[in-house]
C-alpha atoms as a PDB file:
ATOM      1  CA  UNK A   1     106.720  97.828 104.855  1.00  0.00           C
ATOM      2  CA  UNK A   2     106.850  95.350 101.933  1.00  0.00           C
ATOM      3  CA  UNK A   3     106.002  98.410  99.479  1.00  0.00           C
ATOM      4  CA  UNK A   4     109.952  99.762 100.463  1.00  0.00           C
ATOM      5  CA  UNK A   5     111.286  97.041  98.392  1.00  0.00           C
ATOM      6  CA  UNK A   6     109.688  98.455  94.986  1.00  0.00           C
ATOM      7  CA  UNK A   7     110.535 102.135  95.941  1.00  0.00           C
ATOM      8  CA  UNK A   8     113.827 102.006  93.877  1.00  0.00           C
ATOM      9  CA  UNK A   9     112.385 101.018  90.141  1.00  0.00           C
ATOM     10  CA  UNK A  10     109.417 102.700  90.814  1.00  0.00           C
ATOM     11  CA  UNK A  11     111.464 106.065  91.596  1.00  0.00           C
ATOM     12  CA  UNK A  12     114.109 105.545  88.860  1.00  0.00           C
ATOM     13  CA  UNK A  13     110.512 104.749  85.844  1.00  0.00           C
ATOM     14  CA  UNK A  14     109.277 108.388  87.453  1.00  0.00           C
ATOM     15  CA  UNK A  15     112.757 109.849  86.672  1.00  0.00           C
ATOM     16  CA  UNK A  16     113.116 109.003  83.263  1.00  0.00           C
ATOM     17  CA  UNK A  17     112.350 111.522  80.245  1.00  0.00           C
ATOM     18  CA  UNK A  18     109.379 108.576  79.011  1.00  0.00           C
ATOM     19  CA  UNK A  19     105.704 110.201  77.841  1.00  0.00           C
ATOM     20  CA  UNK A  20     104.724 107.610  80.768  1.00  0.00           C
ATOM     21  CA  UNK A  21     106.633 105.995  83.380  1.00  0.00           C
ATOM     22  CA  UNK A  22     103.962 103.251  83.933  1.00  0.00           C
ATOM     23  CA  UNK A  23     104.826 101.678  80.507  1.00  0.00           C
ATOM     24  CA  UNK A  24     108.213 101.870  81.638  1.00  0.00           C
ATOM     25  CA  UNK A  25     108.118 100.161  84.778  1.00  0.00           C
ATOM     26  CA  UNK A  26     105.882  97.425  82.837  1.00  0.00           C
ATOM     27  CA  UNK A  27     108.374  97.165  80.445  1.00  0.00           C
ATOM     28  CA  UNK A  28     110.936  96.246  83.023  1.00  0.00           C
ATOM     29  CA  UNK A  29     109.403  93.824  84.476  1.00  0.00           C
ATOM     30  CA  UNK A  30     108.235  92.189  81.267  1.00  0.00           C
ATOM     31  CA  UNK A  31     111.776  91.706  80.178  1.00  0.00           C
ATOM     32  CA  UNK A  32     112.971  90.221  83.851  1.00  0.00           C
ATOM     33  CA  UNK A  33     109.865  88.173  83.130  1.00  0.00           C
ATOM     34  CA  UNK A  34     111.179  86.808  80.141  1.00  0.00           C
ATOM     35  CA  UNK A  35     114.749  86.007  81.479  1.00  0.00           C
ATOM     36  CA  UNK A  36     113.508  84.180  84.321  1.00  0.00           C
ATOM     37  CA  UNK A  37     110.913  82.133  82.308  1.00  0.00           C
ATOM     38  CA  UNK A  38     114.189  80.901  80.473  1.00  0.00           C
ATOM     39  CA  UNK A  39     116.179  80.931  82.962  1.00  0.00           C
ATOM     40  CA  UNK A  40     114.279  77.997  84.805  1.00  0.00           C
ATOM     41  CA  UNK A  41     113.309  75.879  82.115  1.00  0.00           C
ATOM     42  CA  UNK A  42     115.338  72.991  83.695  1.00  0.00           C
ATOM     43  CA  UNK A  43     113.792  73.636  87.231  1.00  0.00           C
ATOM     44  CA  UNK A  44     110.899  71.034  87.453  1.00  0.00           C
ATOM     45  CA  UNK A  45     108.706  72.909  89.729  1.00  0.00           C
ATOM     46  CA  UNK A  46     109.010  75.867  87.446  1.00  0.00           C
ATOM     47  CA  UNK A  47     108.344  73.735  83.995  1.00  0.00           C
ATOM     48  CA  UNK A  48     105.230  71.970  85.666  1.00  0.00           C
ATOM     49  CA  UNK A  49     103.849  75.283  86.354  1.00  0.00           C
ATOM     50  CA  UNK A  50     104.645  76.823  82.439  1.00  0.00           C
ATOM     51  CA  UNK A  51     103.718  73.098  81.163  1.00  0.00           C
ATOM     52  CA  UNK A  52     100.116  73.855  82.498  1.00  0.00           C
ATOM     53  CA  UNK A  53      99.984  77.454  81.564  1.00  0.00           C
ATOM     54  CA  UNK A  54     101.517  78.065  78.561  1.00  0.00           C
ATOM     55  CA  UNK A  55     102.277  81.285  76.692  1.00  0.00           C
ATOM     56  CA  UNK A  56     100.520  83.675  75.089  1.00  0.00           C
ATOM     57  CA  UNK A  57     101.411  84.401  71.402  1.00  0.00           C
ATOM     58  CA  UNK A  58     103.044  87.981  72.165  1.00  0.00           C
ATOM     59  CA  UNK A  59     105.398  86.485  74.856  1.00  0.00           C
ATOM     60  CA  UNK A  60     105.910  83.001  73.194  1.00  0.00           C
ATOM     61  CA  UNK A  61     107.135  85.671  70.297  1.00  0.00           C
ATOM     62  CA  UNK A  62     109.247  87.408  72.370  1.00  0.00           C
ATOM     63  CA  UNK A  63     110.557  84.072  73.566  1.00  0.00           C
ATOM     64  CA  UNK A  64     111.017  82.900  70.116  1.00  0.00           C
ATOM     65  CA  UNK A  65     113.193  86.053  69.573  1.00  0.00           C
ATOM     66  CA  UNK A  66     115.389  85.337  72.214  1.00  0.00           C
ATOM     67  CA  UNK A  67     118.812  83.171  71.685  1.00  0.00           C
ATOM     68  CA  UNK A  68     118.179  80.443  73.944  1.00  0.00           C
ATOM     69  CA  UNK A  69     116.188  78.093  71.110  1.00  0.00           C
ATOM     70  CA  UNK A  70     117.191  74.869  73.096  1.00  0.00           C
ATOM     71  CA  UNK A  71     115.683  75.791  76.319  1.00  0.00           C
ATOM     72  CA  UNK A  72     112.243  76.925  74.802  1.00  0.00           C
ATOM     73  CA  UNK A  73     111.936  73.899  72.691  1.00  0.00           C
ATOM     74  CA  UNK A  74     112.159  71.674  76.181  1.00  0.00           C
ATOM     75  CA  UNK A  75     109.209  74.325  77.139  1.00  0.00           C
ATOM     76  CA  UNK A  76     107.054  74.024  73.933  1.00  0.00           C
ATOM     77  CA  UNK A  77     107.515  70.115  74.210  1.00  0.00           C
ATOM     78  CA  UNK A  78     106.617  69.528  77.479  1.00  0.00           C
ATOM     79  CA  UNK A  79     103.422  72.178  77.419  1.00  0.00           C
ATOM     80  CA  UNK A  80     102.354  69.991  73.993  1.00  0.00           C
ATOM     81  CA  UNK A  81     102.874  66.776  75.864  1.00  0.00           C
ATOM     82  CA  UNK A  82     100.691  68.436  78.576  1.00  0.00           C
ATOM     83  CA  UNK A  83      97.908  69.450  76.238  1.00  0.00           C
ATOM     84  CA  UNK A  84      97.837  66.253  74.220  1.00  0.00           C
ATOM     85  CA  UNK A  85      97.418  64.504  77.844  1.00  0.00           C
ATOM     86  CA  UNK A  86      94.837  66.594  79.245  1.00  0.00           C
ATOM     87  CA  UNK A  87      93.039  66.685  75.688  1.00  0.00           C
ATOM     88  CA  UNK A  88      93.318  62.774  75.545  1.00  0.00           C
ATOM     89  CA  UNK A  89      91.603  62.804  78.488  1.00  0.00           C
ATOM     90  CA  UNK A  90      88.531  65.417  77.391  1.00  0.00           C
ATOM     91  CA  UNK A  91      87.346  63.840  74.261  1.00  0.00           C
ATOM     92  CA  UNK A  92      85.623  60.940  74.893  1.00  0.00           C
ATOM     93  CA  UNK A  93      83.309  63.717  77.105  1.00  0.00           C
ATOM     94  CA  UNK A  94      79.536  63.505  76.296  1.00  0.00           C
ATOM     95  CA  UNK A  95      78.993  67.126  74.463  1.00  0.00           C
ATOM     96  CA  UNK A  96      75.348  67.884  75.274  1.00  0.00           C
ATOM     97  CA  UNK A  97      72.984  69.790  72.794  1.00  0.00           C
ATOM     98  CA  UNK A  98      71.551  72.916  73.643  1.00  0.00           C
ATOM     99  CA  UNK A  99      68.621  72.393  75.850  1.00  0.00           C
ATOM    100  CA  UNK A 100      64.574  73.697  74.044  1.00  0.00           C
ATOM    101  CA  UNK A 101      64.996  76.499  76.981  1.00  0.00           C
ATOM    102  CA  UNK A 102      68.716  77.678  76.497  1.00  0.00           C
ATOM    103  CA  UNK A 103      70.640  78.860  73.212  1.00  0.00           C
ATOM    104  CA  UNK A 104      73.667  77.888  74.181  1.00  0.00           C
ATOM    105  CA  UNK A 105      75.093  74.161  75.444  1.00  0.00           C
ATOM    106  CA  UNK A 106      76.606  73.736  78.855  1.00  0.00           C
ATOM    107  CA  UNK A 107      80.400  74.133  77.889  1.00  0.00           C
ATOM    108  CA  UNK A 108      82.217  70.764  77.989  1.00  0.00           C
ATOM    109  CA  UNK A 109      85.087  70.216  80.105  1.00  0.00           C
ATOM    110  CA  UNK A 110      86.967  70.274  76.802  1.00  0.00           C
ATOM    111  CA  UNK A 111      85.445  73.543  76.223  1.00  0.00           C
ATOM    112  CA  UNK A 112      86.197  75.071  79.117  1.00  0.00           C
ATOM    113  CA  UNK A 113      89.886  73.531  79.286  1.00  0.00           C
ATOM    114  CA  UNK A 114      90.361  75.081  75.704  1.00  0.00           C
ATOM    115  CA  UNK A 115      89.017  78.443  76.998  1.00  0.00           C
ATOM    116  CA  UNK A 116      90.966  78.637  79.950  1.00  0.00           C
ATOM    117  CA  UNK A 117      94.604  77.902  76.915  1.00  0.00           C
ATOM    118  CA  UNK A 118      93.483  80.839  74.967  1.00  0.00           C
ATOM    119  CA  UNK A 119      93.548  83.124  78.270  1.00  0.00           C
ATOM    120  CA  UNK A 120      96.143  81.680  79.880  1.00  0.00           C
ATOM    121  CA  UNK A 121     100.604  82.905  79.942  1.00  0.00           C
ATOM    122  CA  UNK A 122     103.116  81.741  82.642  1.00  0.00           C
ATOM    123  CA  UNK A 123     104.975  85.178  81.845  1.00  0.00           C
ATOM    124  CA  UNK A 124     102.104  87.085  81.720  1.00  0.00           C
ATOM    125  CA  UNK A 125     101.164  85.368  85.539  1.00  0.00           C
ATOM    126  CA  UNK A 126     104.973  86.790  86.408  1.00  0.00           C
ATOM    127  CA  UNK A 127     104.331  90.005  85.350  1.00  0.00           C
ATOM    128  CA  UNK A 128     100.873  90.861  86.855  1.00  0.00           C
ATOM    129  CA  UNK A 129     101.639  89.825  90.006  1.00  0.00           C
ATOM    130  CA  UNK A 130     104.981  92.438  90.259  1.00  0.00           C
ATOM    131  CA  UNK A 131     102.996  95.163  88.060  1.00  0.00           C
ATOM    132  CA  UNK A 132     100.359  94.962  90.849  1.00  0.00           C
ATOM    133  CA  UNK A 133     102.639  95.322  93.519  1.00  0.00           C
ATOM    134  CA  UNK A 134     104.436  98.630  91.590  1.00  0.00           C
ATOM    135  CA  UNK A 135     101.403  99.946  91.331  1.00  0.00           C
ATOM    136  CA  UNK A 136     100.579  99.902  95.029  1.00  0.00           C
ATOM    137  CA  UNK A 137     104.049 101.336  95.378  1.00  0.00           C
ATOM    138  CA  UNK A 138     103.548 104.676  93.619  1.00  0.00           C
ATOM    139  CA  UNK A 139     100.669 105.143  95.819  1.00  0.00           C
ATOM    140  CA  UNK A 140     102.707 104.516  99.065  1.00  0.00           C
ATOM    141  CA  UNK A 141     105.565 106.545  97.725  1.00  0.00           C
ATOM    142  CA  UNK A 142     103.002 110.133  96.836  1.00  0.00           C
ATOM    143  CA  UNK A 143     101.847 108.963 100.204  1.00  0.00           C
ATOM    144  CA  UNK A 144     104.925 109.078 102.066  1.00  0.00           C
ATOM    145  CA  UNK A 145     107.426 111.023 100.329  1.00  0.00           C
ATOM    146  CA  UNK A 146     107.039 114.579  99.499  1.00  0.00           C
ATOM    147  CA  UNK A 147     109.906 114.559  96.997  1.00  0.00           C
ATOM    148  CA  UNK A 148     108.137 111.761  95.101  1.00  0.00           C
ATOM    149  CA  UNK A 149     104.684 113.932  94.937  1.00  0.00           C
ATOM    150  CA  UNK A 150     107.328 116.741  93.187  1.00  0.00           C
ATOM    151  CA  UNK A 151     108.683 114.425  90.671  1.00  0.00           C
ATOM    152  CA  UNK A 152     105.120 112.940  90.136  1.00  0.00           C
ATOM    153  CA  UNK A 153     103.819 116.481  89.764  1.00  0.00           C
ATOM    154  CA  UNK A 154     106.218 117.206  86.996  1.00  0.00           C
ATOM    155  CA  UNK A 155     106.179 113.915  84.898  1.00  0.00           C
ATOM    156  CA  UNK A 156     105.053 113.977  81.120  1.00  0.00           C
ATOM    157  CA  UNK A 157     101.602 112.278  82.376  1.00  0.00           C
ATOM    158  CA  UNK A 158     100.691 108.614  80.808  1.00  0.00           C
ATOM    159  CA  UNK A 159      99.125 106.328  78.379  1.00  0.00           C
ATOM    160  CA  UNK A 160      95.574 106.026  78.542  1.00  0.00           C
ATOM    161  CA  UNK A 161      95.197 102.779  80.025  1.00  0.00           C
ATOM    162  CA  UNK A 162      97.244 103.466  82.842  1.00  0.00           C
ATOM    163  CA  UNK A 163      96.173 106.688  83.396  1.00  0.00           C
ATOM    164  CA  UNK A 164      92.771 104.821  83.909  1.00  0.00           C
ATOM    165  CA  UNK A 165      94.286 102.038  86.061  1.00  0.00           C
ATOM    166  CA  UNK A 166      96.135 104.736  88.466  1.00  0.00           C
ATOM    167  CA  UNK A 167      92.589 106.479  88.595  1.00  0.00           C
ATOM    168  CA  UNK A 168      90.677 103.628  89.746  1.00  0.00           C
ATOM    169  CA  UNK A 169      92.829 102.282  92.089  1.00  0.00           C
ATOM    170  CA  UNK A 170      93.351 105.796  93.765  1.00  0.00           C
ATOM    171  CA  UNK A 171      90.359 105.643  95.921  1.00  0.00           C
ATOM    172  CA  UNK A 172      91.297 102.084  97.477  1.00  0.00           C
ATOM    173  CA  UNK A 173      94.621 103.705  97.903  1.00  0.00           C
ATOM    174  CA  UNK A 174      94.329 106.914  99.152  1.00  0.00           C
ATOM    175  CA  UNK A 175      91.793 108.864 101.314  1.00  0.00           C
ATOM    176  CA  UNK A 176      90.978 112.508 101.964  1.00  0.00           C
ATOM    177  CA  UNK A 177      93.209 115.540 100.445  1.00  0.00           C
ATOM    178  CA  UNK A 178      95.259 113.055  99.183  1.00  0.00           C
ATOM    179  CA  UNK A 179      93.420 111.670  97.318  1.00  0.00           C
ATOM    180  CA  UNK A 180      91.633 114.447  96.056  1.00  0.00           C
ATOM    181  CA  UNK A 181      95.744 115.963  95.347  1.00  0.00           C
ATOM    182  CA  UNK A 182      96.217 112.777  93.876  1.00  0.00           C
ATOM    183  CA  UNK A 183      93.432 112.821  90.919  1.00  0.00           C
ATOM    184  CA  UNK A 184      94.167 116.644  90.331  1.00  0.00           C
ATOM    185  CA  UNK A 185      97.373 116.048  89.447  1.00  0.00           C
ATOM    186  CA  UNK A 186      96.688 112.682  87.572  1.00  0.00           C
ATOM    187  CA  UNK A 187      94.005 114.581  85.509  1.00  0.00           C
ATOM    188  CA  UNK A 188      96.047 117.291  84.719  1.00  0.00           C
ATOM    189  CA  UNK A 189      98.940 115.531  84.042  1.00  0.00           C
ATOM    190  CA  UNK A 190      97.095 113.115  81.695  1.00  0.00           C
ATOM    191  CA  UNK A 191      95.490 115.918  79.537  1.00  0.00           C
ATOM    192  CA  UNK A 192      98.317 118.542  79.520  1.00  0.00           C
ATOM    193  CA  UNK A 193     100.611 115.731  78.427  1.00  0.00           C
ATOM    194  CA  UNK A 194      97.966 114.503  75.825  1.00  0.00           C
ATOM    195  CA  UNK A 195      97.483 117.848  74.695  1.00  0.00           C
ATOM    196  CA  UNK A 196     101.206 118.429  74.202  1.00  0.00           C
ATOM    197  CA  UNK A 197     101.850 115.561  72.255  1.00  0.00           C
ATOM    198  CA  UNK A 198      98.956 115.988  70.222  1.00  0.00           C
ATOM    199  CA  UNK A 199     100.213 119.522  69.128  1.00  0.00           C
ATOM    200  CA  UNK A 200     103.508 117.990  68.371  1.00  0.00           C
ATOM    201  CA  UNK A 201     101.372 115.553  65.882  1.00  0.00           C
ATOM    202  CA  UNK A 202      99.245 118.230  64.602  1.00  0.00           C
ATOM    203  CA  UNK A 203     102.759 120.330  63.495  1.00  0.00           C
ATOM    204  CA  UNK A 204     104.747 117.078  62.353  1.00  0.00           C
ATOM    205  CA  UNK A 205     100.859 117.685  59.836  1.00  0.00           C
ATOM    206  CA  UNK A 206     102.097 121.213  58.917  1.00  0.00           C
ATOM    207  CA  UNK A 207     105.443 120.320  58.498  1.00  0.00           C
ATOM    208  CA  UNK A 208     104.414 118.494  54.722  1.00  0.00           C
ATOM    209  CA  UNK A 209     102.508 121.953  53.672  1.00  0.00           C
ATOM    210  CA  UNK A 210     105.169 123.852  51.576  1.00  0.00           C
ATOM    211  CA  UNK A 211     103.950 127.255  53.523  1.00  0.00           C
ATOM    212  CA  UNK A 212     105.867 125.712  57.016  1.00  0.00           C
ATOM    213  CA  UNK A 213     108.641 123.506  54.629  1.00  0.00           C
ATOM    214  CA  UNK A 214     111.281 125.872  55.746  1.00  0.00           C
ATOM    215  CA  UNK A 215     110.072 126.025  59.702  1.00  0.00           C
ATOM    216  CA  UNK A 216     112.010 124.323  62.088  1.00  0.00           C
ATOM    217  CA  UNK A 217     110.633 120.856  63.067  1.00  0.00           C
ATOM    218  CA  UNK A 218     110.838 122.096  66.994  1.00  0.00           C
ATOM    219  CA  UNK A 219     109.651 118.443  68.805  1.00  0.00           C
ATOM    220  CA  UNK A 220     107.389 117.175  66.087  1.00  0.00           C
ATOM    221  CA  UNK A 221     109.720 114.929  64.320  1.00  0.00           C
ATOM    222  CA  UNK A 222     109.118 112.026  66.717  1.00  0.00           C
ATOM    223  CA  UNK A 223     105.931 112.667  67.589  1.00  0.00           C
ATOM    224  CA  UNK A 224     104.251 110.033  65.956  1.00  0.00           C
ATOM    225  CA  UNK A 225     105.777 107.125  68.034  1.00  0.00           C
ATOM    226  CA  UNK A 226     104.856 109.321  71.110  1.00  0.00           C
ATOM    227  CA  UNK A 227     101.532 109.722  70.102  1.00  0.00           C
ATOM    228  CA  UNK A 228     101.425 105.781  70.163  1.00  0.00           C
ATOM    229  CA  UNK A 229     102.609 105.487  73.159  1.00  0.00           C
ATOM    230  CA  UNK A 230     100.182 108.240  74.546  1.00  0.00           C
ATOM    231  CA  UNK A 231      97.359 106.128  73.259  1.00  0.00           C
ATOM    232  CA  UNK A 232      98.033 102.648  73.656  1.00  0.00           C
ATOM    233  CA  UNK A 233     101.566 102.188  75.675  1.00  0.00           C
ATOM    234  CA  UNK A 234     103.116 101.289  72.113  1.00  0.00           C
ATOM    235  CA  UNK A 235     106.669 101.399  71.759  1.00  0.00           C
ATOM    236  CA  UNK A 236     108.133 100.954  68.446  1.00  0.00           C
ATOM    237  CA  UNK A 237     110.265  98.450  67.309  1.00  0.00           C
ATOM    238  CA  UNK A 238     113.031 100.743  66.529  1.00  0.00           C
ATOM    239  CA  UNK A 239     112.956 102.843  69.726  1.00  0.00           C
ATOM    240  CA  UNK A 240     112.862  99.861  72.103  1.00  0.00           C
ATOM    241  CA  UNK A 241     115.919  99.271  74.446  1.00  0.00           C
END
C-alpha cells in the first residue's frame, strides 16, 4: 500500500519526547518544503508553477531567512512579472456597482484574481498535500500495527488543532472498535496531556511566590513554551531545530 512509504517519519514523529508529534511531522515536512522550493528555482516547470502561486508571508519569511538570496530573487521577479501581467490584463475590466437588490457588487475578475494572491503559497501547496498523506498514515499504522497503537497509547497527546484534525478524520478512517479505541485514547491523551502541562504552568505561577522560592522547579521551568505548543502548535524561536 502507498501508506507504507510514510510509515518511517510517521513512526520516528510518534517516538520523539515532543508535547505532540503531529507538529513534528508538520514541521518536517515544512522544512523539506522549503529546500525543495529553492532547490528548483531554475527548473522552468517548477518556477511557472511558484510564478502563479506565490508565497505566503510566513514562508516567503522563512525563505527570506534562508542563504540562498540569489535564487529567491529569480522567484520574487518572475512571480512580480507574473502579477504585473495578469494585473495588466484585469484593469481595464468594467467594475459594476452594486445592483438596488444586492449589497454587495459581483466581484471583478480583478477581484477575484487578488483574492485568490492573498490565499494562495506554492510551499504551503507542497506541504498540504504530504501532511494529508501522514495523516492517513497514522491511521493505517494504529490500524495495522499493534506496536504503533502502544507507542500511540503512551505519547504526550497534541496541540489542539490537531487533536481536532485526528478526531474528525477518525470516522472516515476507521470503523467499529477501532474506532471507538481510537477516540478513547485520542481524548484521553489530549486532556491528560493538557492537564499535565497546564499544572506545570500553574507551578512555574507558584514558583514567583516567596512561600515556594526555595521549592524545586520539578518540570515547570519550560513550561511556558509547552503550553504554546499545547495550544497553538507554537514552537519558539529559541527551541526550534
Amino acid at each position: 500500500m502507498k501508506e507504507k512509504l510514510y510509515t518511517i517519519p510517521v513512526n520516528d514523529a510518534f517516538h520523539e519526547d515532543c508535547e505532540c508529534p503531529v507538529c513534528s511531522m508538520y514541521r518536517s515536512i515544512e522544512q523539506d518544503a522549503l529546500r525543495f522550493t529553492m532547490s528548483g528555482y531554475m527548473v522552468e516547470e517548477r518556477r511557472a508553477e511558484s510564478d502563479k502561486v506565490g508565497f505566503c508571508e510566513k514562508h516567503l519569511r522563512s525563505l527570506y531567512a534562508g542563504e540562498d538570496r540569489l535564487g529567491l530573487a529569480w522567484m520574487v521577479k518572475t512571480h512580480m512579472d507574473h502579477i504585473i501581467e495578469e494585473i495588466e490584463g484585469r484593469q481595464s475590466e468594467t467594475v459594476k456597482a452594486a445592483s438596488f437588490f444586492k449589497k454587495k457588487a459581483e466581484p471583478s475578475g480583478l477581484a477575484q484574481y487578488m483574492d485568490y494572491l492573498g490565499h494562495s503559497c506554492y510551499v504551503c501547496d507542497k506541504i498540504n498535500a504530504m501532511f494529508e498523506r501522514y495523516l492517513v498514515t497514522i491511521f493505517y499504522l494504529y490500524k495495522k500495527e499493534v506496536d504503533f497503537r502502544k507507542v500511540y497509547g503512551e505519547s504526550k497527546g497534541f496541540c489542539t488543532e490537531h487533536y481536532r484534525m485526528l478526531y474528525e478524520m477518525a470516522p472516515t478512517q476507521l470503523g467499529g472498535e477501532l474506532l471507538q479505541s481510537f477516540i478513547k485514547d485520542t481524548n484521553r491523551l489530549y486532556l491528560e496531556n493538557m492537564k499535565r502541562v497546564r499544572d506545570d504552568v500553574s507551578w512555574f505561577i507558584s514558583k514567583f511566590d516567596y512561600r515556594f522560592k526555595d521549592e524545586p522547579w520539578k518540570n515547570a521551568q519550560d513550561s511556558i513554551p509547552r503550553a504554546m505548543i499545547k495550544l497553538n502548535g507554537i514552537l519558539p524561536p529559541e527551541n526550534k531545530k
